[in-house]
PDB file of N, CA and C in Angstrom:
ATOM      1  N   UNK A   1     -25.255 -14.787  -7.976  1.00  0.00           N
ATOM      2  CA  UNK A   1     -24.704 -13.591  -8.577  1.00  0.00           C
ATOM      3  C   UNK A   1     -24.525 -13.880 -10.069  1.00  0.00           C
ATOM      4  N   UNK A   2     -25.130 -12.912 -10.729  1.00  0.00           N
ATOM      5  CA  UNK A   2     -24.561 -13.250 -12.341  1.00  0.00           C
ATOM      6  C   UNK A   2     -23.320 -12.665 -12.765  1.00  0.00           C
ATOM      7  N   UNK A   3     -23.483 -12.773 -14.307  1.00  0.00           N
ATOM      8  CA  UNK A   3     -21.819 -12.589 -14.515  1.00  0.00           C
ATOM      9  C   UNK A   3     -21.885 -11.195 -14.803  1.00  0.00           C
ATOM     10  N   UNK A   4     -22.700 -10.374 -15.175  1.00  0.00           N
ATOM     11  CA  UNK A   4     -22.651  -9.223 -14.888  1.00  0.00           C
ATOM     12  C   UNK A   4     -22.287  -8.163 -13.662  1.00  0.00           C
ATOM     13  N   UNK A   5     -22.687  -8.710 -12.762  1.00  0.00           N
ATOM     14  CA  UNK A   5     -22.494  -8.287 -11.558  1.00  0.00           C
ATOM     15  C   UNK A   5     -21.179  -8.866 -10.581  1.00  0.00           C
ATOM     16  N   UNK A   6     -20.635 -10.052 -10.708  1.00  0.00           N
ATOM     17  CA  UNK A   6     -19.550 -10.453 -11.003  1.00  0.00           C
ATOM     18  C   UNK A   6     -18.178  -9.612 -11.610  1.00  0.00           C
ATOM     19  N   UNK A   7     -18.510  -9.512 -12.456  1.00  0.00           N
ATOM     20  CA  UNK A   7     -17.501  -8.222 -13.593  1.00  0.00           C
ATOM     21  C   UNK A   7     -17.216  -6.990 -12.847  1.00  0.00           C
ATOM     22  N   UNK A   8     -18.255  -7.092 -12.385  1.00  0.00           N
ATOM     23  CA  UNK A   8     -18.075  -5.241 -12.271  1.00  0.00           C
ATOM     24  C   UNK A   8     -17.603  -5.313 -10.751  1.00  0.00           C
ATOM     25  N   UNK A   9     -18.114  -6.065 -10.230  1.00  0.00           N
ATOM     26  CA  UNK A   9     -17.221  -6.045  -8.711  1.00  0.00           C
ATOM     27  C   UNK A   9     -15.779  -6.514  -9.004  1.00  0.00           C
ATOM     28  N   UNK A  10     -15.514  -7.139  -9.752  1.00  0.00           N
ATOM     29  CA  UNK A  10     -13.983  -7.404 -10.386  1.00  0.00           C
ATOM     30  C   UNK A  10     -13.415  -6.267 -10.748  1.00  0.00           C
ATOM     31  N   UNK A  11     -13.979  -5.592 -11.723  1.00  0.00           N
ATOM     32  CA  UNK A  11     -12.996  -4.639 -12.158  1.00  0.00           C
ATOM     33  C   UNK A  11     -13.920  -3.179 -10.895  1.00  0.00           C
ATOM     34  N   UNK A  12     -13.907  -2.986 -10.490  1.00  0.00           N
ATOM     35  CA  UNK A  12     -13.980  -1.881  -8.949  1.00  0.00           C
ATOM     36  C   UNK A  12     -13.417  -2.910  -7.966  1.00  0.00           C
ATOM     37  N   UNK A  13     -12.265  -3.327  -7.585  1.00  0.00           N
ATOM     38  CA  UNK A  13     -11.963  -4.136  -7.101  1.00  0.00           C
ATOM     39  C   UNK A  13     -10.139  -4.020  -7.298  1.00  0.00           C
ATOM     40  N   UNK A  14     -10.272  -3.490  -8.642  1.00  0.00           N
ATOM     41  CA  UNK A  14      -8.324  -3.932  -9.202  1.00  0.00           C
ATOM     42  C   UNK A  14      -7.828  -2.571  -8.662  1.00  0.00           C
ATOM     43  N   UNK A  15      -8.428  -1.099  -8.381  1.00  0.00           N
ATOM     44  CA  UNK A  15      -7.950  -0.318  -8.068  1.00  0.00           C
ATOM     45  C   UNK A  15      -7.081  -0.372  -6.615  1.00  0.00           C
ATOM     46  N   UNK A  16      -8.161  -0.517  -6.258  1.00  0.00           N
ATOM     47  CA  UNK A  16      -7.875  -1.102  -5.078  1.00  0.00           C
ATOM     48  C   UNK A  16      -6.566  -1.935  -4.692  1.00  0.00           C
ATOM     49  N   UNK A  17      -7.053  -3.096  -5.088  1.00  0.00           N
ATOM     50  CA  UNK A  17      -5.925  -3.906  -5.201  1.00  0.00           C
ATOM     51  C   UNK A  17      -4.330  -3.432  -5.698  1.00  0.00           C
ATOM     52  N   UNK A  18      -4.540  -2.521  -6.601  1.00  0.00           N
ATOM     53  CA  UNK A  18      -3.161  -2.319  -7.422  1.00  0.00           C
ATOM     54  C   UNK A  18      -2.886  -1.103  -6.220  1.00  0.00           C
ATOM     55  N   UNK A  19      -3.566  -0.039  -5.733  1.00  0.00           N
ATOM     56  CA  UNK A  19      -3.077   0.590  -4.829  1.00  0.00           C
ATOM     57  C   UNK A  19      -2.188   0.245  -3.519  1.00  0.00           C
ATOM     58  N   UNK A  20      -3.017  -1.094  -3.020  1.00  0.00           N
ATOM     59  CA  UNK A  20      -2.563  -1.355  -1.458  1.00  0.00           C
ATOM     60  C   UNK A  20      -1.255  -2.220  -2.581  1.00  0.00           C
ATOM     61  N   UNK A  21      -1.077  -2.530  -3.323  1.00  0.00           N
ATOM     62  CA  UNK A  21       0.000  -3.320  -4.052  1.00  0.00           C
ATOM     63  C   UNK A  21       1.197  -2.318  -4.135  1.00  0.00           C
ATOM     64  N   UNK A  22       0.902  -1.313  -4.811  1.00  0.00           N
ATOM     65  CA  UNK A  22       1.514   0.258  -5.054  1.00  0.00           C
ATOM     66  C   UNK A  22       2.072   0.609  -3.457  1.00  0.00           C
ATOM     67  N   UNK A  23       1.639   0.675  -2.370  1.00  0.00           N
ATOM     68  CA  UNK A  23       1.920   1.018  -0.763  1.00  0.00           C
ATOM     69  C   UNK A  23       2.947  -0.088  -0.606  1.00  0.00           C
ATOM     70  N   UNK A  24       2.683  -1.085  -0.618  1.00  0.00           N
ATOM     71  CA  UNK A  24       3.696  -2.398   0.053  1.00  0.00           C
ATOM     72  C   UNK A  24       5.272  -2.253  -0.553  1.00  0.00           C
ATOM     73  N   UNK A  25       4.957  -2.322  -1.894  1.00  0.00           N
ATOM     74  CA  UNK A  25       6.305  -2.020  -2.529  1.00  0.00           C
ATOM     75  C   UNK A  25       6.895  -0.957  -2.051  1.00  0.00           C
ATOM     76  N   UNK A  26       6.301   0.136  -2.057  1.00  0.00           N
ATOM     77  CA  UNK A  26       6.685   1.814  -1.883  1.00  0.00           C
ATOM     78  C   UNK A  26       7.872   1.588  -0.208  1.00  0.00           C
ATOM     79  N   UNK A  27       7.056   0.712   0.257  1.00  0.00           N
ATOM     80  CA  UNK A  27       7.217   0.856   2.104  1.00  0.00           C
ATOM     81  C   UNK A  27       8.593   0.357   1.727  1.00  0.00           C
ATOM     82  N   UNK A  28       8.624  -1.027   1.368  1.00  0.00           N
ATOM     83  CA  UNK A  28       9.859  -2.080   1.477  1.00  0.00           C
ATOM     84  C   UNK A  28      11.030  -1.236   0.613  1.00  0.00           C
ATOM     85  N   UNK A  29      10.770  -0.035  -0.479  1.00  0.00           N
ATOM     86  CA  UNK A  29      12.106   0.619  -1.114  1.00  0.00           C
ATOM     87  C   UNK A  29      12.769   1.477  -0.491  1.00  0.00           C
ATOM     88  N   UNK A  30      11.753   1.780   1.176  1.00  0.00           N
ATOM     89  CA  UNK A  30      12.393   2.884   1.429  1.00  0.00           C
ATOM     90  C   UNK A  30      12.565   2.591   3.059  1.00  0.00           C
ATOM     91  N   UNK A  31      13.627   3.314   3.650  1.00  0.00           N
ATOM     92  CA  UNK A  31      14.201   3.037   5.149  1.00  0.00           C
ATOM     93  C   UNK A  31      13.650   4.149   5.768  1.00  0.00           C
ATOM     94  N   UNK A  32      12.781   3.945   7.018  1.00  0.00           N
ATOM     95  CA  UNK A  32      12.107   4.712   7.968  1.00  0.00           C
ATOM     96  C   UNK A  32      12.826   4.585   9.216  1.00  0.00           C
ATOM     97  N   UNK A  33      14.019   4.523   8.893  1.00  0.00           N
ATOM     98  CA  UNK A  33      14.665   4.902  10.184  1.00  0.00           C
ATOM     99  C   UNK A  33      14.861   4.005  11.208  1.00  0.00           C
ATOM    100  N   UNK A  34      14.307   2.491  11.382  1.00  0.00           N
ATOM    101  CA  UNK A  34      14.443   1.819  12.064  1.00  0.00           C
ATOM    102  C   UNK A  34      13.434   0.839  11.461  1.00  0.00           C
ATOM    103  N   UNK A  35      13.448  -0.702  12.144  1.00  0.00           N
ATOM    104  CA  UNK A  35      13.238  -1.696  11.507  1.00  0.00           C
ATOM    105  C   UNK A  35      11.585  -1.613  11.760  1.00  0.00           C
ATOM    106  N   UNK A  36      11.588  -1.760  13.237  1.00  0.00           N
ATOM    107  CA  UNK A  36       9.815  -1.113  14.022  1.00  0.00           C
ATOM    108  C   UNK A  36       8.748  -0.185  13.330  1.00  0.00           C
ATOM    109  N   UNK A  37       9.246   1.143  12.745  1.00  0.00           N
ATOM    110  CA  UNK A  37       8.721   1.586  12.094  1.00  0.00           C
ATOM    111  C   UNK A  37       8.417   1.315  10.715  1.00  0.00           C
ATOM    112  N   UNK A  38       9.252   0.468  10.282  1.00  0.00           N
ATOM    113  CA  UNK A  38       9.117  -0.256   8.884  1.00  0.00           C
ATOM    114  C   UNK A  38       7.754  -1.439   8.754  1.00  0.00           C
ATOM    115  N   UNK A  39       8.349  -2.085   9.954  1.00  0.00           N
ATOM    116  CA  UNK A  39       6.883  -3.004  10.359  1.00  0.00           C
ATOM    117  C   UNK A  39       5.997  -2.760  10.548  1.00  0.00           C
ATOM    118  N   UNK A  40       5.924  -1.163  11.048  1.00  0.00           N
ATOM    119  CA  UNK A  40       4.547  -0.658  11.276  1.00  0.00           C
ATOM    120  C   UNK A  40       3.918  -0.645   9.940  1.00  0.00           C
ATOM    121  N   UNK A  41       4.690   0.392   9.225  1.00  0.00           N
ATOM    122  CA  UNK A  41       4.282   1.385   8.197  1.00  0.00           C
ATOM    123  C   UNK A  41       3.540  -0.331   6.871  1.00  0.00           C
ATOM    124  N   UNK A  42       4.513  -1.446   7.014  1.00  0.00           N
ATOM    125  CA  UNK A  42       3.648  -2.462   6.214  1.00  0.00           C
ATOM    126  C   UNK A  42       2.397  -2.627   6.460  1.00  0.00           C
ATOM    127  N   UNK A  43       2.200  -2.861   8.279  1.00  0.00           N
ATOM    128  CA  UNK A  43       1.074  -3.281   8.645  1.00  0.00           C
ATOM    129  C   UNK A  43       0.032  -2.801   8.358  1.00  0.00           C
ATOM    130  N   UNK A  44       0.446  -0.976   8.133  1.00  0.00           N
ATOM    131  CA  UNK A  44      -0.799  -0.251   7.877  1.00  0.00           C
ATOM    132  C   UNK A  44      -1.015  -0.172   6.353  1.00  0.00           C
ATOM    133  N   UNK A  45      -0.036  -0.176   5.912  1.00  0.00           N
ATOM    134  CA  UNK A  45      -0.160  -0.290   4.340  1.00  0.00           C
ATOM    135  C   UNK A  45      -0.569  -1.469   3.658  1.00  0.00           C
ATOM    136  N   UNK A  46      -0.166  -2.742   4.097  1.00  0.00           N
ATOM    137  CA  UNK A  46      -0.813  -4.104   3.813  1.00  0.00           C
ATOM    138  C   UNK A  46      -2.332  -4.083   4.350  1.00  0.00           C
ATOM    139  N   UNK A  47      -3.516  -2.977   5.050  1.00  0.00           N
ATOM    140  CA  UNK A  47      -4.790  -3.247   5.359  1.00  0.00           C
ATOM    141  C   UNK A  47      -5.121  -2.547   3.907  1.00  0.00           C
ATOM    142  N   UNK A  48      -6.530  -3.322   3.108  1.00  0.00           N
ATOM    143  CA  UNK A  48      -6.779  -3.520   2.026  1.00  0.00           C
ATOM    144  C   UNK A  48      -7.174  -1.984   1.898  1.00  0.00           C
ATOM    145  N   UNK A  49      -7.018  -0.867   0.503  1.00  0.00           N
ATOM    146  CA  UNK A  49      -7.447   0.377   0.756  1.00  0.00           C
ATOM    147  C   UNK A  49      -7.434   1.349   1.592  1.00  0.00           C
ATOM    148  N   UNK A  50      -8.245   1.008   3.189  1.00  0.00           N
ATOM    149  CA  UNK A  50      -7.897   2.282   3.752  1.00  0.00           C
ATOM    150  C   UNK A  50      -6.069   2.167   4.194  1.00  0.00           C
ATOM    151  N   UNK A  51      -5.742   0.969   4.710  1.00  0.00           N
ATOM    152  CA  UNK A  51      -4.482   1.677   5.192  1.00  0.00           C
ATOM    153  C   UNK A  51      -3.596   2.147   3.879  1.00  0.00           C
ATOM    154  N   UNK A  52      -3.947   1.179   2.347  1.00  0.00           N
ATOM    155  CA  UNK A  52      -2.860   2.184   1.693  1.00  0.00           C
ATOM    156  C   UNK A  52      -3.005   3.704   2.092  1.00  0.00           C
ATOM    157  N   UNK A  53      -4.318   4.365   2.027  1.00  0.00           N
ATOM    158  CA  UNK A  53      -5.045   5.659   1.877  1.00  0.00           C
ATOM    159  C   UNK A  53      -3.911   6.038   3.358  1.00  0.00           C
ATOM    160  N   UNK A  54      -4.233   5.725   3.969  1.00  0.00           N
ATOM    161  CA  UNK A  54      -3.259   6.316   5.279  1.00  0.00           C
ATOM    162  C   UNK A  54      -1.969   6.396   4.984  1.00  0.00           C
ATOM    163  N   UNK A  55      -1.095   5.340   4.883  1.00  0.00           N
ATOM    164  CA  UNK A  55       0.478   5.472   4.283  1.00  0.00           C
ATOM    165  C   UNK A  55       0.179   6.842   3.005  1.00  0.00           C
ATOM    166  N   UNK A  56      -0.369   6.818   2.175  1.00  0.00           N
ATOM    167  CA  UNK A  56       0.005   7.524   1.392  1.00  0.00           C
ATOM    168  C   UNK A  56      -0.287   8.863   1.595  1.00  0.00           C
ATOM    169  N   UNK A  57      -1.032   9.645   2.844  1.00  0.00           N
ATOM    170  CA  UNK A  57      -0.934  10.425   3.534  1.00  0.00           C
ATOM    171  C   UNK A  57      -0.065  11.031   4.635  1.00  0.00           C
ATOM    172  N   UNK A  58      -0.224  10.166   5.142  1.00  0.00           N
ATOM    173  CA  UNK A  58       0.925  10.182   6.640  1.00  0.00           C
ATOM    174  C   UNK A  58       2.143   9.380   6.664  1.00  0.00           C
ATOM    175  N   UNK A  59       2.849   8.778   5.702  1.00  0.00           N
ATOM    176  CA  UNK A  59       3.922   7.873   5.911  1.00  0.00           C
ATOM    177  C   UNK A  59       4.534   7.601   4.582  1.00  0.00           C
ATOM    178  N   UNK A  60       4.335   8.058   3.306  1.00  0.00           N
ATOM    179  CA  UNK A  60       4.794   7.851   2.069  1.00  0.00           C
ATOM    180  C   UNK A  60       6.250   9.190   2.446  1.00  0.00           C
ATOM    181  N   UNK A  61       5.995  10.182   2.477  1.00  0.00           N
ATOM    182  CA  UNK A  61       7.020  11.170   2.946  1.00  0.00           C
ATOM    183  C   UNK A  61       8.339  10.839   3.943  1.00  0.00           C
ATOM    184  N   UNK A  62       7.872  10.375   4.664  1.00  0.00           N
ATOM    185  CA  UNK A  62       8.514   9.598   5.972  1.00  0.00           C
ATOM    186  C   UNK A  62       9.356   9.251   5.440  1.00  0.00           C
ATOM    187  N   UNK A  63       9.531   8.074   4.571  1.00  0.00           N
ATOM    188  CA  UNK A  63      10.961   7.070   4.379  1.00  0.00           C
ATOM    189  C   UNK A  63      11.405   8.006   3.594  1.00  0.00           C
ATOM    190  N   UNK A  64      12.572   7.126   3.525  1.00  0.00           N
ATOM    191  CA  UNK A  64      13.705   8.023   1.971  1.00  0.00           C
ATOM    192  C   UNK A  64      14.802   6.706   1.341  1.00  0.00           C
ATOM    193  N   UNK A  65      13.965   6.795   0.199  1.00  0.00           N
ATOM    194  CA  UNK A  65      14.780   6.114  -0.267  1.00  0.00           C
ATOM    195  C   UNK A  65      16.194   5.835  -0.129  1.00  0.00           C
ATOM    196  N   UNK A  66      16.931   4.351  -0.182  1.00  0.00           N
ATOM    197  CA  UNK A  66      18.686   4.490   0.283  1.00  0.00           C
ATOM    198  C   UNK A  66      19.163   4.863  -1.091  1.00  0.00           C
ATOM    199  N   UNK A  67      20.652   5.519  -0.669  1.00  0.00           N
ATOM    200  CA  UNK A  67      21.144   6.510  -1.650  1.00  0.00           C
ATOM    201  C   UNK A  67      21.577   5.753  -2.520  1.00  0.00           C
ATOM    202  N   UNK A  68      21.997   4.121  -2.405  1.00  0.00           N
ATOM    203  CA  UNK A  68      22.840   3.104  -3.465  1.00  0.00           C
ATOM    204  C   UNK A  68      21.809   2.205  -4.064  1.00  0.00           C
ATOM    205  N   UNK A  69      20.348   2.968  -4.149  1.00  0.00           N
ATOM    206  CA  UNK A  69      19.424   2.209  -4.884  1.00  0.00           C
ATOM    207  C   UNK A  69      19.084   3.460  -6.399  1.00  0.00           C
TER     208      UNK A  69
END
């Protein structure tokens, strides 16, 4: 692989990355009601891209932030 091609899979690569990064945090600020569903909602949000894409459809709404944060 050269370094051209290298690069560019690097940077198409950080979106990504900064998204499923963007989901993990999001999950852990906010309480879904029980601990189980919290574990879920990581599991799916920690799979690279699509599961952020899922949490941030179906499960970003869900939690709510706690009121003493």
């Amino acid at each position: 692989m050269d370094f051209k091609m290298a690069l560019t899979v690097l940077v198409a690569s950080v979106p990504f990355f900064i998204l499923t990064v963007w989901a993990l945090v999001d999950v852990f600020m906010k309480d879904f009601g029980s601990t189980g569903r919290k574990a879920m909602w990581v599991l799916v949000a920690g799979f690279p891209f699509v599961g952020a894409l899922i949490y941030l459809v179906f499960g970003f709404r869900r939690g709510r932030k706690p009121e003493n944060a």
